[in-house]
C-alpha atoms as a PDB file:
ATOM      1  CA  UNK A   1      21.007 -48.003 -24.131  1.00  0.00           C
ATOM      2  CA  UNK A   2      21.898 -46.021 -20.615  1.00  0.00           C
ATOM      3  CA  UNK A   3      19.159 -43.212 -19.792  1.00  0.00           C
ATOM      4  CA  UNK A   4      20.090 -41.037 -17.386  1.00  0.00           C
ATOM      5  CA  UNK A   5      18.281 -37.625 -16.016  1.00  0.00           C
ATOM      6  CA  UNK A   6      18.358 -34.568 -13.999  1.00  0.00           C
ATOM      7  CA  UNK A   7      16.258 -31.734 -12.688  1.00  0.00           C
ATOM      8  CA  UNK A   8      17.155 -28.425 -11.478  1.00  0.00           C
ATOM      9  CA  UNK A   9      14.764 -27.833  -8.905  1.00  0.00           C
ATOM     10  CA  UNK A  10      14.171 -23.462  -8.262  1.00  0.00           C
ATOM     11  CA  UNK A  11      13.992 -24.937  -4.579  1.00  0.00           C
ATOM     12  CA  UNK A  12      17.174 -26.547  -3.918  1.00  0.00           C
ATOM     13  CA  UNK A  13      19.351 -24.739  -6.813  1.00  0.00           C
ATOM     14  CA  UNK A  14      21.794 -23.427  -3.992  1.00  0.00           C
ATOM     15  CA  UNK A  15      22.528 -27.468  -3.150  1.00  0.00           C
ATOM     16  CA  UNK A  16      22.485 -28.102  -6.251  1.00  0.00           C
ATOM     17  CA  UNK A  17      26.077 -27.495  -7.773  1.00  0.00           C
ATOM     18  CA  UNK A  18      27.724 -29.197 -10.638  1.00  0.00           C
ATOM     19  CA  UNK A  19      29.447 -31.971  -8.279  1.00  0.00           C
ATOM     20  CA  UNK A  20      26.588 -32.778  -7.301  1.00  0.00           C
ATOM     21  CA  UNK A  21      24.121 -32.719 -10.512  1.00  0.00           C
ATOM     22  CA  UNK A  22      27.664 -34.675 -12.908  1.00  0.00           C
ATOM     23  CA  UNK A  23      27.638 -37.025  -9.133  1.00  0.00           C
ATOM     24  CA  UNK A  24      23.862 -37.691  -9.852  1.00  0.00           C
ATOM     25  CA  UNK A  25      24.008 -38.884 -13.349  1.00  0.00           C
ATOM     26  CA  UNK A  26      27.513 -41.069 -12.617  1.00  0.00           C
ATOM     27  CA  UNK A  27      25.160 -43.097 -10.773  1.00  0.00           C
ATOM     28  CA  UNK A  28      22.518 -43.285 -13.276  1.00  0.00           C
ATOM     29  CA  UNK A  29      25.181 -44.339 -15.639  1.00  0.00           C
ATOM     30  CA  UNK A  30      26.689 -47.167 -13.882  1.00  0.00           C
ATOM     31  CA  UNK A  31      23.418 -48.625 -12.757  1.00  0.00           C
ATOM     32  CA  UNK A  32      22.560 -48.806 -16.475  1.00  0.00           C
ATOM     33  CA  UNK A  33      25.714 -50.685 -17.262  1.00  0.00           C
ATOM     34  CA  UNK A  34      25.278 -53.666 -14.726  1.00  0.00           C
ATOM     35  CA  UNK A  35      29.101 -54.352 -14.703  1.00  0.00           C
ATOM     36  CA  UNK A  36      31.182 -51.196 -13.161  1.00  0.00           C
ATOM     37  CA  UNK A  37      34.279 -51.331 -14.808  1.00  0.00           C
ATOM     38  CA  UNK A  38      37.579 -51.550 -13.136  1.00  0.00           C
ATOM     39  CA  UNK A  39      39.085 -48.845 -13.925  1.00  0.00           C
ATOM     40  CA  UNK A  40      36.760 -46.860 -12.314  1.00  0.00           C
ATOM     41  CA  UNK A  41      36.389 -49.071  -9.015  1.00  0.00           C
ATOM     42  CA  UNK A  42      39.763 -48.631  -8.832  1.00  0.00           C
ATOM     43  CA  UNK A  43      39.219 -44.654  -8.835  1.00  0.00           C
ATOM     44  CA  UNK A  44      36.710 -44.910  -6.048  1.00  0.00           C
ATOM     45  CA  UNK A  45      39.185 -47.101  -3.572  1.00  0.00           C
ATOM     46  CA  UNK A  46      42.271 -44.703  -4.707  1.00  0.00           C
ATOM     47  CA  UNK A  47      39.858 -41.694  -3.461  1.00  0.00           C
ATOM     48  CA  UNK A  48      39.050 -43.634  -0.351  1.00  0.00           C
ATOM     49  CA  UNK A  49      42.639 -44.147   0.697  1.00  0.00           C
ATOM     50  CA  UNK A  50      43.302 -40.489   0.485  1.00  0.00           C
ATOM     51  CA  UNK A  51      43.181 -38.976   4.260  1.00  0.00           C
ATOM     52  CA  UNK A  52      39.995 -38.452   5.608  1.00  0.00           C
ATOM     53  CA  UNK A  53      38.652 -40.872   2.103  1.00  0.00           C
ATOM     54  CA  UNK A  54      38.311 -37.850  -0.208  1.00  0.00           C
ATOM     55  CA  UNK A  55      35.875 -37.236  -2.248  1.00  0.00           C
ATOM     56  CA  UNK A  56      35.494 -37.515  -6.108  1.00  0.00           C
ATOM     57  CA  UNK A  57      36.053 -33.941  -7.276  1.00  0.00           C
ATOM     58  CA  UNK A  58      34.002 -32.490 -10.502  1.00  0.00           C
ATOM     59  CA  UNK A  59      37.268 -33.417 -13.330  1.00  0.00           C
ATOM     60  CA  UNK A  60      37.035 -37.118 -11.967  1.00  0.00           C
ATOM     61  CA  UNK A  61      33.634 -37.228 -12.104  1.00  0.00           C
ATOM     62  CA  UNK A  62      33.620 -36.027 -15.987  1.00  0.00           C
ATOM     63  CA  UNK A  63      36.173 -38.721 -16.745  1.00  0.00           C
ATOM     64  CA  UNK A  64      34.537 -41.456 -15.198  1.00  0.00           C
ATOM     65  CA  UNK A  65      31.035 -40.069 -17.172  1.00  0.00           C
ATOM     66  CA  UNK A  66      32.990 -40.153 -20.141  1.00  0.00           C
ATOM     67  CA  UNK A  67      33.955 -43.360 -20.250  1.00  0.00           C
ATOM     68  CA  UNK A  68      31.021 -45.125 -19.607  1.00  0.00           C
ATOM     69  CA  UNK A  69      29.120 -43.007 -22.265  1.00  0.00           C
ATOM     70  CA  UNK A  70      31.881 -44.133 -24.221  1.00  0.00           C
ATOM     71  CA  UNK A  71      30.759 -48.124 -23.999  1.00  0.00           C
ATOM     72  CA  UNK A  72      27.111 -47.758 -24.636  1.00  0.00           C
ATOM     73  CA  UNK A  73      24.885 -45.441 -26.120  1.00  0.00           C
ATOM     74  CA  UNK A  74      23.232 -43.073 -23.875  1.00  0.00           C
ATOM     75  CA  UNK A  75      21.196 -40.392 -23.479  1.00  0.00           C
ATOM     76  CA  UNK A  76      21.368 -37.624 -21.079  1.00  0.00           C
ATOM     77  CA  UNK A  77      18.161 -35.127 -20.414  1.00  0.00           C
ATOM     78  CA  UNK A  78      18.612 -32.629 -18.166  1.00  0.00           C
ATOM     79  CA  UNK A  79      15.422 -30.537 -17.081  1.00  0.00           C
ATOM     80  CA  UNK A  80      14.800 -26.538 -16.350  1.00  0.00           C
ATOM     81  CA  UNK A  81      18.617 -26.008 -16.648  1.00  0.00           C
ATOM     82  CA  UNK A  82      17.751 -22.251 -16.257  1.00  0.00           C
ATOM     83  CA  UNK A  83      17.299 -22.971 -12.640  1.00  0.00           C
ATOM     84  CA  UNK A  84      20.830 -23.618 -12.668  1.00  0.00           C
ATOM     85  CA  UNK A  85      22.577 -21.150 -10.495  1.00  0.00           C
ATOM     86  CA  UNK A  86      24.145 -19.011 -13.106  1.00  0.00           C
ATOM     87  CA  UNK A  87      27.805 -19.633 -11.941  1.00  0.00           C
ATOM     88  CA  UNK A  88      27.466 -22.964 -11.986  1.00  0.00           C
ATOM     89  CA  UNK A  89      25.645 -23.226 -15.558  1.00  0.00           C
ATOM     90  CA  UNK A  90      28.702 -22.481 -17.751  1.00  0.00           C
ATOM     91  CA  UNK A  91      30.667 -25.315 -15.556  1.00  0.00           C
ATOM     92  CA  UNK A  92      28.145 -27.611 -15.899  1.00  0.00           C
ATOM     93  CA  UNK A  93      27.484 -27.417 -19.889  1.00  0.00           C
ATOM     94  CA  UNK A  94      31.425 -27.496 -20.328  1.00  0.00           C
ATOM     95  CA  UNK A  95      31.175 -30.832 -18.413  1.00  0.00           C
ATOM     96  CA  UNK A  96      28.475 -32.018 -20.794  1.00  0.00           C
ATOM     97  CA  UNK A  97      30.392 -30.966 -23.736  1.00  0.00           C
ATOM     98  CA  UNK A  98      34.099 -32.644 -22.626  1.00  0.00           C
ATOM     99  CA  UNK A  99      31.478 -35.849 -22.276  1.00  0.00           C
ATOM    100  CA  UNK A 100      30.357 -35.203 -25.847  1.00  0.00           C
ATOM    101  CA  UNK A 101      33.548 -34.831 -27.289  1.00  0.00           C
ATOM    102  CA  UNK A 102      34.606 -38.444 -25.854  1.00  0.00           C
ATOM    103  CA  UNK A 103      31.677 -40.248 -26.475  1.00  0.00           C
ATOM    104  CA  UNK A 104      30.112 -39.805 -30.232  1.00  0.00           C
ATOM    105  CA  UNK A 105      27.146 -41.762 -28.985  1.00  0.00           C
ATOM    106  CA  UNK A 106      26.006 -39.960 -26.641  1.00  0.00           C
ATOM    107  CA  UNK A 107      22.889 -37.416 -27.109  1.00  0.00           C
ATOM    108  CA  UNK A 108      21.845 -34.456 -24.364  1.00  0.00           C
ATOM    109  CA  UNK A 109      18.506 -33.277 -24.119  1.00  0.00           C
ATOM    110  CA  UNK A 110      18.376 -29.645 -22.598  1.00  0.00           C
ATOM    111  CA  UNK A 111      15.031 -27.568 -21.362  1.00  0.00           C
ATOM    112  CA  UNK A 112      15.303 -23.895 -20.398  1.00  0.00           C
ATOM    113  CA  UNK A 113      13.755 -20.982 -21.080  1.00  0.00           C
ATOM    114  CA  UNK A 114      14.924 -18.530 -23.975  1.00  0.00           C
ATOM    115  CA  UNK A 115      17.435 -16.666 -21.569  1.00  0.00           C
ATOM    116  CA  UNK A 116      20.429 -19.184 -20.990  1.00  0.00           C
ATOM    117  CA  UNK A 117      20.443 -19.985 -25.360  1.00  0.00           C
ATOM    118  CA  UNK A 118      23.413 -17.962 -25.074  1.00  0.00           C
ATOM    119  CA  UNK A 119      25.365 -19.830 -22.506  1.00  0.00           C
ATOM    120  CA  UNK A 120      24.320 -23.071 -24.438  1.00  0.00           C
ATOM    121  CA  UNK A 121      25.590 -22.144 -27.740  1.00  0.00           C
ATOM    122  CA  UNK A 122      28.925 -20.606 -26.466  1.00  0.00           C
ATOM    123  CA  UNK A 123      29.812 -23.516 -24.181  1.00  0.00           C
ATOM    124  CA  UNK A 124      28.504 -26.413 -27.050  1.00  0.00           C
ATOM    125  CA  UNK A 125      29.037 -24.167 -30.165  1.00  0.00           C
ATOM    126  CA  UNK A 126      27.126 -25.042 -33.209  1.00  0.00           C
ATOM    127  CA  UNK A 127      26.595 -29.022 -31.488  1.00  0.00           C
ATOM    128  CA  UNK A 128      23.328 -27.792 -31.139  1.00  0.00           C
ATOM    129  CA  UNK A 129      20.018 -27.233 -32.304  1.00  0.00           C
ATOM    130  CA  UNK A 130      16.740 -25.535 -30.764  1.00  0.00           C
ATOM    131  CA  UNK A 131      13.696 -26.935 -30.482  1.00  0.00           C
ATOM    132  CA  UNK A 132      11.174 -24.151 -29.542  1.00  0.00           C
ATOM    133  CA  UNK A 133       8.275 -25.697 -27.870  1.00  0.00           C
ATOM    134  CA  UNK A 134       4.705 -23.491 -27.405  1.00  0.00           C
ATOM    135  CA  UNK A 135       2.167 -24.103 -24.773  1.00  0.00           C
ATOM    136  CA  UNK A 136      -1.275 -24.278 -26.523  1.00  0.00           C
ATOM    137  CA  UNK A 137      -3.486 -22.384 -24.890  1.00  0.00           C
ATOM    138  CA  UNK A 138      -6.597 -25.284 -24.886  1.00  0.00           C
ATOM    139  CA  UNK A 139      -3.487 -27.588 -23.027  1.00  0.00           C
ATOM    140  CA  UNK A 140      -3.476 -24.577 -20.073  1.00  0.00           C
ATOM    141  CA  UNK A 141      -6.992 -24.412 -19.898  1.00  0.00           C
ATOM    142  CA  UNK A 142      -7.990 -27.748 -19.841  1.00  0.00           C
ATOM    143  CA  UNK A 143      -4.817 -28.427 -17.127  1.00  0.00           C
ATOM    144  CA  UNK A 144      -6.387 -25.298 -14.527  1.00  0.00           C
ATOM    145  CA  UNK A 145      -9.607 -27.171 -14.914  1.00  0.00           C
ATOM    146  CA  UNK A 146      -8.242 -30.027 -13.464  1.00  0.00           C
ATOM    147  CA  UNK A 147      -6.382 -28.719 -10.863  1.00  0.00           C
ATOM    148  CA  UNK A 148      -9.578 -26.637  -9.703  1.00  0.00           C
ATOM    149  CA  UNK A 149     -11.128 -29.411  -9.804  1.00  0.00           C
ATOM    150  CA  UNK A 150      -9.224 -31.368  -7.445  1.00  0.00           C
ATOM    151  CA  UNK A 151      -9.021 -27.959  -5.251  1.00  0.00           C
ATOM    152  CA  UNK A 152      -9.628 -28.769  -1.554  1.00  0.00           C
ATOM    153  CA  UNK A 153     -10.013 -25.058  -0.140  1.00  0.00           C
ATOM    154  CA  UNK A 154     -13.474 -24.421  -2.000  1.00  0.00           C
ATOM    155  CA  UNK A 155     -14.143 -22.108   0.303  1.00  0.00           C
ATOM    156  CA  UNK A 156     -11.325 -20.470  -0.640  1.00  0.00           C
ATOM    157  CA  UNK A 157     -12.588 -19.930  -4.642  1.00  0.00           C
ATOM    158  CA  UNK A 158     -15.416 -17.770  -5.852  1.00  0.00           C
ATOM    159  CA  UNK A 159     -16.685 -17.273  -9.474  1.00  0.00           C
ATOM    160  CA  UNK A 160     -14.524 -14.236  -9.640  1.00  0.00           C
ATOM    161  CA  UNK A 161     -11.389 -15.702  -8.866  1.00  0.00           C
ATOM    162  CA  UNK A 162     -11.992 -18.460 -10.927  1.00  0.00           C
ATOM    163  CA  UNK A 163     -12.567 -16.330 -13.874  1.00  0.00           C
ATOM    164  CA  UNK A 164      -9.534 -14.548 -13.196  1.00  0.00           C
ATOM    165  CA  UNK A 165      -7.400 -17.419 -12.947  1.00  0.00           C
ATOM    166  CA  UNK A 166      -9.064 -18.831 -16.205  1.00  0.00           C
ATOM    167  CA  UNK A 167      -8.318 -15.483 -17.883  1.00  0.00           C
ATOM    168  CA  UNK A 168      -4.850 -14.694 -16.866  1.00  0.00           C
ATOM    169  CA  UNK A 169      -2.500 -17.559 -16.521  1.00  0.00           C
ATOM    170  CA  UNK A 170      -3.477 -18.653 -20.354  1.00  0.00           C
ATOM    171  CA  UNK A 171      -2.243 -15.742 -21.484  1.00  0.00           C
ATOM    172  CA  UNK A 172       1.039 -15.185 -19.512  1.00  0.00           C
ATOM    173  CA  UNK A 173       1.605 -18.644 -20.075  1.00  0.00           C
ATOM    174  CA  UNK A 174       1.466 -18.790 -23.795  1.00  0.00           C
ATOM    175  CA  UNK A 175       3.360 -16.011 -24.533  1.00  0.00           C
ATOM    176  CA  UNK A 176       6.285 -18.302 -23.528  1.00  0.00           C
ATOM    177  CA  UNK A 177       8.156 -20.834 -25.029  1.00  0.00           C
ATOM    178  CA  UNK A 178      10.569 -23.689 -23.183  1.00  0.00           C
ATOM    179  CA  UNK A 179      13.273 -24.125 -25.764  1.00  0.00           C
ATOM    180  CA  UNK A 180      15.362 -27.831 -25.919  1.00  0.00           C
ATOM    181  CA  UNK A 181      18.702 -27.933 -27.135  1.00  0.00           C
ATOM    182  CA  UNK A 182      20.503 -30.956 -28.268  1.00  0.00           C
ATOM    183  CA  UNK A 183      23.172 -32.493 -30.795  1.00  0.00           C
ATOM    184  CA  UNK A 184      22.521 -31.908 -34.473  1.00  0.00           C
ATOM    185  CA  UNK A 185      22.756 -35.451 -34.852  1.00  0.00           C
ATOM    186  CA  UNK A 186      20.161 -35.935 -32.665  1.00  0.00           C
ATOM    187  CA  UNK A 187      16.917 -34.216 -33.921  1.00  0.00           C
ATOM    188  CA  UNK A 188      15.091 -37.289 -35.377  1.00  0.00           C
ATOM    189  CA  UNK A 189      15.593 -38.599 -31.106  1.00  0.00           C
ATOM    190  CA  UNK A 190      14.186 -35.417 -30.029  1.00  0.00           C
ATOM    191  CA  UNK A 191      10.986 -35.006 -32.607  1.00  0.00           C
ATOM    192  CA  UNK A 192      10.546 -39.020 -31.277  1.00  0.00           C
ATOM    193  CA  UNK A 193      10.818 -37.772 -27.348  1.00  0.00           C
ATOM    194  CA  UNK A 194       7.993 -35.344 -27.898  1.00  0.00           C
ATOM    195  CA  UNK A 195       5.517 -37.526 -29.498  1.00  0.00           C
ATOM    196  CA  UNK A 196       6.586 -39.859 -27.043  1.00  0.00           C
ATOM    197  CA  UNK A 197       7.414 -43.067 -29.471  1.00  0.00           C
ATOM    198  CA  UNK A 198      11.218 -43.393 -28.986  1.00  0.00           C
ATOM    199  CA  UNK A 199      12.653 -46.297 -30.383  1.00  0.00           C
ATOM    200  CA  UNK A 200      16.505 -48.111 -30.794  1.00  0.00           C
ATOM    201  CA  UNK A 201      16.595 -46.642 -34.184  1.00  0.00           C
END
């Protein structure tokens, strides 16, 4: 099976633009295979003919995706896709979806927070299912421990703003959830993914 992943980073989300992000996993993919197939070498020297060697634009990209979901299964995550730059969110889920719709063995994973559900479900319609998944507050606490542990401005930290820290962020935190959408047919995958004991079956 082909894995292939992406993150929308809050930092670079300007950069970060569907060309680029579909670009990012057509690499992915064809490592995974070993073999390129012709057809789509032969797309890459037809672009580099073109004056100036032009380069592959978003549809060609979507194609070429397509087809080499279509010889192997493969799986697709894509991480914080809120951070997606709004205009280039509905683009980039109706990219995923053509992909779907030519390759019936391929699954996408999806995080983002509760906001973008509806640009999910209109772009994949009801391909989808969410997966709500809560922060435990015991996780956050034991996590800020850690971290203030490791701190290396302890000059920086007194009891107070410890406490603070301690108090607040658990409770901001855990009032959210970071939903996951994916394929209907893919929930068994999913439950798998976040007990982390994925398997071929």
């Amino acid at each position: 099976m082909i894995v292939a992943c992406f993150y929308y980073d809050f930092a670079s989300r300007e950069a970060q633009s569907p060309t680029n992000m579909l670009g990012s996993l057509l690499k992915q993919l064809l490592r995974g295979l070993g073999t390129i197939p012709v057809e789509i070498v032969q797309k890459f020297r037809d672009q580099k003919k073109a004056i100036g060697g032009r380069r592959l634009q978003l549809p060609d990209i979507v194609k070429m995706c397509a087809a080499v979901t279509s010889l192997q299964r493969t799986f697709i995550c894509v991480d914080a896709l809120d951070e997606c730059v709004p205009r280039h969110r509905l683009e980039v889920l109706g990219a995923l979806g053509q992909i779907l719709q030519g390759s019936p063995n391929t699954r996408i994973f999806m995080t983002g927070r509760p906001h973008i559900r509806g640009d999910v479900e209109s772009e994949l319609g009801g391909r989808t299912t969410n997966v709500p998944i809560v922060s435990r507050e015991d996780d956050i606490i034991t996590y800020l421990r850690a971290r203030l542990g490791k701190d290396t401005t302890t000059e920086a930290m007194d009891s107070c703003l410890e406490d603070e820290i301690m108090r607040s962020i658990p409770e901001e935190v855990s009032e959210k959830c970071v939903p996951s959408w994916i394929p209907e047919t893919c929930c068994t995958v999913v439950s798998r993914i976040l007990i982390g004991a994925v398997t071929d079956s």
